[in-house]
C-alpha atoms as a PDB file:
ATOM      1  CA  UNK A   1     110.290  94.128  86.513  1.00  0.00           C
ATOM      2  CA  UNK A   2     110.909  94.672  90.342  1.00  0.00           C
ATOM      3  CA  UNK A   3     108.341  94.924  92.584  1.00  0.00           C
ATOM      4  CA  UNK A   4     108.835  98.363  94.990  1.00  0.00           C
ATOM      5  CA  UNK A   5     107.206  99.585  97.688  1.00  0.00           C
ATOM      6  CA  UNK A   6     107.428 102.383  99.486  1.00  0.00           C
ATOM      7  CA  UNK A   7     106.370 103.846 103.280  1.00  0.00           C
ATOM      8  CA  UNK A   8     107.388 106.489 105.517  1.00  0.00           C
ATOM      9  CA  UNK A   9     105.034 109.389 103.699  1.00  0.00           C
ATOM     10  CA  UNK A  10     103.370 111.741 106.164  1.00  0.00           C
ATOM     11  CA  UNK A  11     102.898 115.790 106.932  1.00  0.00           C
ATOM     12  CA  UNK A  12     105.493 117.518 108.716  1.00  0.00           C
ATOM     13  CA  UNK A  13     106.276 121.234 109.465  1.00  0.00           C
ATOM     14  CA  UNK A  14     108.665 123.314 107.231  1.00  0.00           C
ATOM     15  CA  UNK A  15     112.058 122.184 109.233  1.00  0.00           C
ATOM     16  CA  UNK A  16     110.686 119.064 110.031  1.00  0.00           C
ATOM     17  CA  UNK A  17     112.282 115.390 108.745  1.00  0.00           C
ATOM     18  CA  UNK A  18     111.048 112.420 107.447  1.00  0.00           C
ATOM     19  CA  UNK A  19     112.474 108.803 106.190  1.00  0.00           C
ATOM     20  CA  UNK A  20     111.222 107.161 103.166  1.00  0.00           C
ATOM     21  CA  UNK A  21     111.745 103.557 103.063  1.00  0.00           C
ATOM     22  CA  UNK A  22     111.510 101.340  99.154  1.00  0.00           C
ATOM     23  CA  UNK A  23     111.549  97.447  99.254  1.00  0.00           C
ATOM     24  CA  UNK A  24     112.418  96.049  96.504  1.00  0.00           C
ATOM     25  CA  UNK A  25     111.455  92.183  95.729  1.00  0.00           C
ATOM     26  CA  UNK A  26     115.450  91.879  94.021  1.00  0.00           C
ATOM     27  CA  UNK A  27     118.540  92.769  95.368  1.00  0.00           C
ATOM     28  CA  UNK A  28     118.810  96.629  94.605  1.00  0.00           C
ATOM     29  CA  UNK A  29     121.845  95.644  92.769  1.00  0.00           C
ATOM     30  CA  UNK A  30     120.150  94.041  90.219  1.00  0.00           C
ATOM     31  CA  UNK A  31     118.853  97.285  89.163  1.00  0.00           C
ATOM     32  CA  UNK A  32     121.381  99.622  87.101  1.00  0.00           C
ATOM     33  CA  UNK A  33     120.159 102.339  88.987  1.00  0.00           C
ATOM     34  CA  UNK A  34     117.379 103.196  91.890  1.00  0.00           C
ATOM     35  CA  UNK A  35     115.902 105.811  93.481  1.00  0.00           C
ATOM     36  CA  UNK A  36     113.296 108.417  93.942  1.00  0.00           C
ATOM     37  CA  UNK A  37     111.424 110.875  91.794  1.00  0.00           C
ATOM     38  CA  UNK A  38     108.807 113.429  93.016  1.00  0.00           C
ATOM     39  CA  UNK A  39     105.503 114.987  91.444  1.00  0.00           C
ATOM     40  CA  UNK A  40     103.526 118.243  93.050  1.00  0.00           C
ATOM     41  CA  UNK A  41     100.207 118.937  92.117  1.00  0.00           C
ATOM     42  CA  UNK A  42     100.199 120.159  88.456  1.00  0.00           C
ATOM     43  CA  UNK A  43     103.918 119.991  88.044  1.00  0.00           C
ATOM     44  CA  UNK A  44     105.579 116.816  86.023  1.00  0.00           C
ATOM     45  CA  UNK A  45     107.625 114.231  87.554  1.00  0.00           C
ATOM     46  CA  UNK A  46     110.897 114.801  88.747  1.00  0.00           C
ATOM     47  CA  UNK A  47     114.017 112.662  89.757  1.00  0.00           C
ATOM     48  CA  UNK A  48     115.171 113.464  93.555  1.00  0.00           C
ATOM     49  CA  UNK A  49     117.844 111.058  94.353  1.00  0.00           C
ATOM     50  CA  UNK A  50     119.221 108.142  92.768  1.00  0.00           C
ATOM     51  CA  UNK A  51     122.253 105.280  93.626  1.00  0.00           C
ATOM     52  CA  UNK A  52     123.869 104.231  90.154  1.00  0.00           C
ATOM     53  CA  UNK A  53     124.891 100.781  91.395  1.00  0.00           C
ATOM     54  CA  UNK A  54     127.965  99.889  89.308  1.00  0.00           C
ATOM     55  CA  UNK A  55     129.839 102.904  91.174  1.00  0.00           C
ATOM     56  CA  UNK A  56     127.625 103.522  94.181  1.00  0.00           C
ATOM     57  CA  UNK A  57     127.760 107.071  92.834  1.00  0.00           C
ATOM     58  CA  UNK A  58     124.854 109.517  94.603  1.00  0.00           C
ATOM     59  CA  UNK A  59     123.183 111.909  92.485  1.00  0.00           C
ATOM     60  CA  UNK A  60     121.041 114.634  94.226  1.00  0.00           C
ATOM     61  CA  UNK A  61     118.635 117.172  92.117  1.00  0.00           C
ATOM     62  CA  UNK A  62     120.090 120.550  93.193  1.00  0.00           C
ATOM     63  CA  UNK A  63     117.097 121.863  94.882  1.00  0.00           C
ATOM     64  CA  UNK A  64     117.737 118.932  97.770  1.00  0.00           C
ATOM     65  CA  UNK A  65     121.365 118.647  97.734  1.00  0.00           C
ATOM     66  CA  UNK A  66     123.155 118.844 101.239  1.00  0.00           C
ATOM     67  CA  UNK A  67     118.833 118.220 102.831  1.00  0.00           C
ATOM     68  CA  UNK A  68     118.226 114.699 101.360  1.00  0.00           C
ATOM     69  CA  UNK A  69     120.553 111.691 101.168  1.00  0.00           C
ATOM     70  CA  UNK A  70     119.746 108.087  99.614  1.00  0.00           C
ATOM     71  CA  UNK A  71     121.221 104.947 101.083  1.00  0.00           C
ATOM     72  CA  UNK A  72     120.700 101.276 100.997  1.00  0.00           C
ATOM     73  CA  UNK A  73     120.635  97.867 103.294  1.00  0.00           C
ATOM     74  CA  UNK A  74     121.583  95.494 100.635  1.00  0.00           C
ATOM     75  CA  UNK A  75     120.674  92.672 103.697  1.00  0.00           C
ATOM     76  CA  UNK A  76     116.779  94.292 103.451  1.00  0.00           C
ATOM     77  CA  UNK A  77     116.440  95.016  99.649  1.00  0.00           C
ATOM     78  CA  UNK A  78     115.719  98.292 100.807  1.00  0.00           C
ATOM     79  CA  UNK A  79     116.204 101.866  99.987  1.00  0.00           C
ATOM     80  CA  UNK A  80     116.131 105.284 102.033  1.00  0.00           C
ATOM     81  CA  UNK A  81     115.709 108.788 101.645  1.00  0.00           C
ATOM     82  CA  UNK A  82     116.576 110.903 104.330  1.00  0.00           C
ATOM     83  CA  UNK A  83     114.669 114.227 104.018  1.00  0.00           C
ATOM     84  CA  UNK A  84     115.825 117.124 106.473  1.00  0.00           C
ATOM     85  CA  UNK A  85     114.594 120.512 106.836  1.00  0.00           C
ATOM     86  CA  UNK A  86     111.679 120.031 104.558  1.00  0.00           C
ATOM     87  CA  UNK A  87     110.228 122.671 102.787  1.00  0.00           C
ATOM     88  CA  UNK A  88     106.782 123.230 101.236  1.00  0.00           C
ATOM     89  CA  UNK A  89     108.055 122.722  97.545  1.00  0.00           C
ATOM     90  CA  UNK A  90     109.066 119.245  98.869  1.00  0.00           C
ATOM     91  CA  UNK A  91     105.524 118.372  98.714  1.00  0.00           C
ATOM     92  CA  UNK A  92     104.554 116.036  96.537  1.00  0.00           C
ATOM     93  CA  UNK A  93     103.929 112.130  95.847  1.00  0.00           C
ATOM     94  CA  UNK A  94     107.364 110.571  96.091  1.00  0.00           C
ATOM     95  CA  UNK A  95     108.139 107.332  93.812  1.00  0.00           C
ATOM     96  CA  UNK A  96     110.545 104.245  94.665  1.00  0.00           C
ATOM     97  CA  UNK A  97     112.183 103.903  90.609  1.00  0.00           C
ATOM     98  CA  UNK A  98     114.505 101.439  89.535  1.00  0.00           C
ATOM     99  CA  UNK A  99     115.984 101.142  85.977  1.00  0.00           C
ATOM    100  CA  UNK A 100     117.937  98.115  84.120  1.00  0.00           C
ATOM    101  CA  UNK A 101     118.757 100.341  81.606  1.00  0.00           C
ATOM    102  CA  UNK A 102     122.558 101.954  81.943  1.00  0.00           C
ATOM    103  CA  UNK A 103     121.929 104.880  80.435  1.00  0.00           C
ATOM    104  CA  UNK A 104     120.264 106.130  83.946  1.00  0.00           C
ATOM    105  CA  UNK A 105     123.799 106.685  84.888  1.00  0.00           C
ATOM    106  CA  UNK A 106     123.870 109.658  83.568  1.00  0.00           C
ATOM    107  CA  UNK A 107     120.162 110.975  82.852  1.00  0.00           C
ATOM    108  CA  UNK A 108     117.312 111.638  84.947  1.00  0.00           C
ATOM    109  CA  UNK A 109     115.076 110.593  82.353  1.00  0.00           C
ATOM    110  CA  UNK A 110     112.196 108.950  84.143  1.00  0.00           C
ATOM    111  CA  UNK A 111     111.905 106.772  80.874  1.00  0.00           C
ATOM    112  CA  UNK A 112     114.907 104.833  81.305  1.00  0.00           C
ATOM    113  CA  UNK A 113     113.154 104.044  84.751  1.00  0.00           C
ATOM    114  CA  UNK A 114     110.962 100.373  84.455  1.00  0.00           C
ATOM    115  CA  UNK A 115     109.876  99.790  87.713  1.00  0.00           C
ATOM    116  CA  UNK A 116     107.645 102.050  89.811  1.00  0.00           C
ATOM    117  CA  UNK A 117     106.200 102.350  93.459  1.00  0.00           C
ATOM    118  CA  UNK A 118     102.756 103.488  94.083  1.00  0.00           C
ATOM    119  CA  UNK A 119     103.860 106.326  96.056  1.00  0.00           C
ATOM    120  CA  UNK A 120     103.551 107.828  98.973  1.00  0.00           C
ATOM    121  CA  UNK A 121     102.747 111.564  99.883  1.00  0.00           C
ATOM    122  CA  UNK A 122     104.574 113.809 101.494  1.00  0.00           C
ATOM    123  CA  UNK A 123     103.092 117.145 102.741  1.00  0.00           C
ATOM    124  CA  UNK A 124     105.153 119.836 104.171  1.00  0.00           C
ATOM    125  CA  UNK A 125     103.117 123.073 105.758  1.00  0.00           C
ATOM    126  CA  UNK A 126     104.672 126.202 106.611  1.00  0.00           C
END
């Protein structure tokens, strides 16, 4: 498994930004996919972002496509998410995944994801 570890959780205002940061203790590549999931309060876990890395393709859930964008410093073993204009259903714990299964190419299913952050929240008021 690979170690991740997330920071850059916080509160913000509704139109507000933040920058989420995962290190990984492997080369990001070494993981068929990584990325980010999400859980509110009461709600089940669901995938945000994700890099599959034998393409580089981006895949964005709908409700943050064109707000959030995932990127990576291969040099740093590191991972980003770039939140903009944050809204209050963006609350929620947000998880550093990776997967070394290939299947997470095309599936969000948090299952196929081995590795897991601890989190970090992320609180957006109105």
């Amino acid at each position: 498994q690979v170690q991740l570890v997330e920071s850059g959780g916080g509160s913000v205002q509704a139109g507000g930004s933040l920058r989420l940061s995962c290190t990984a203790s492997t080369n990001t590549y070494d993981s068929d996919c990584i990325g980010w999931f999400r859980q509110a309060p009461g709600a089940e876990r669901e995938g945000v972002a994700r890099i599959y890395s034998r393409d580089d393709f981006k895949y964005y859930a709908n409700s943050v496509k064109g707000r959030f964008f995932i990127s990576r410093d291969t040099a740093k073993n590191t991972v980003f998410l770039q939140m903009n204009n944050l809204k209050p259903e963006d609350t929620g714990v947000y998880y550093c995944a990776a997967s070394r299964d290939a299947r997470c190419g095309g599936s969000w299913n948090a299952r196929y994801f081995d590795s897991w952050g601890q989190g970090t929240q992320v609180t957006v008021s109105s």
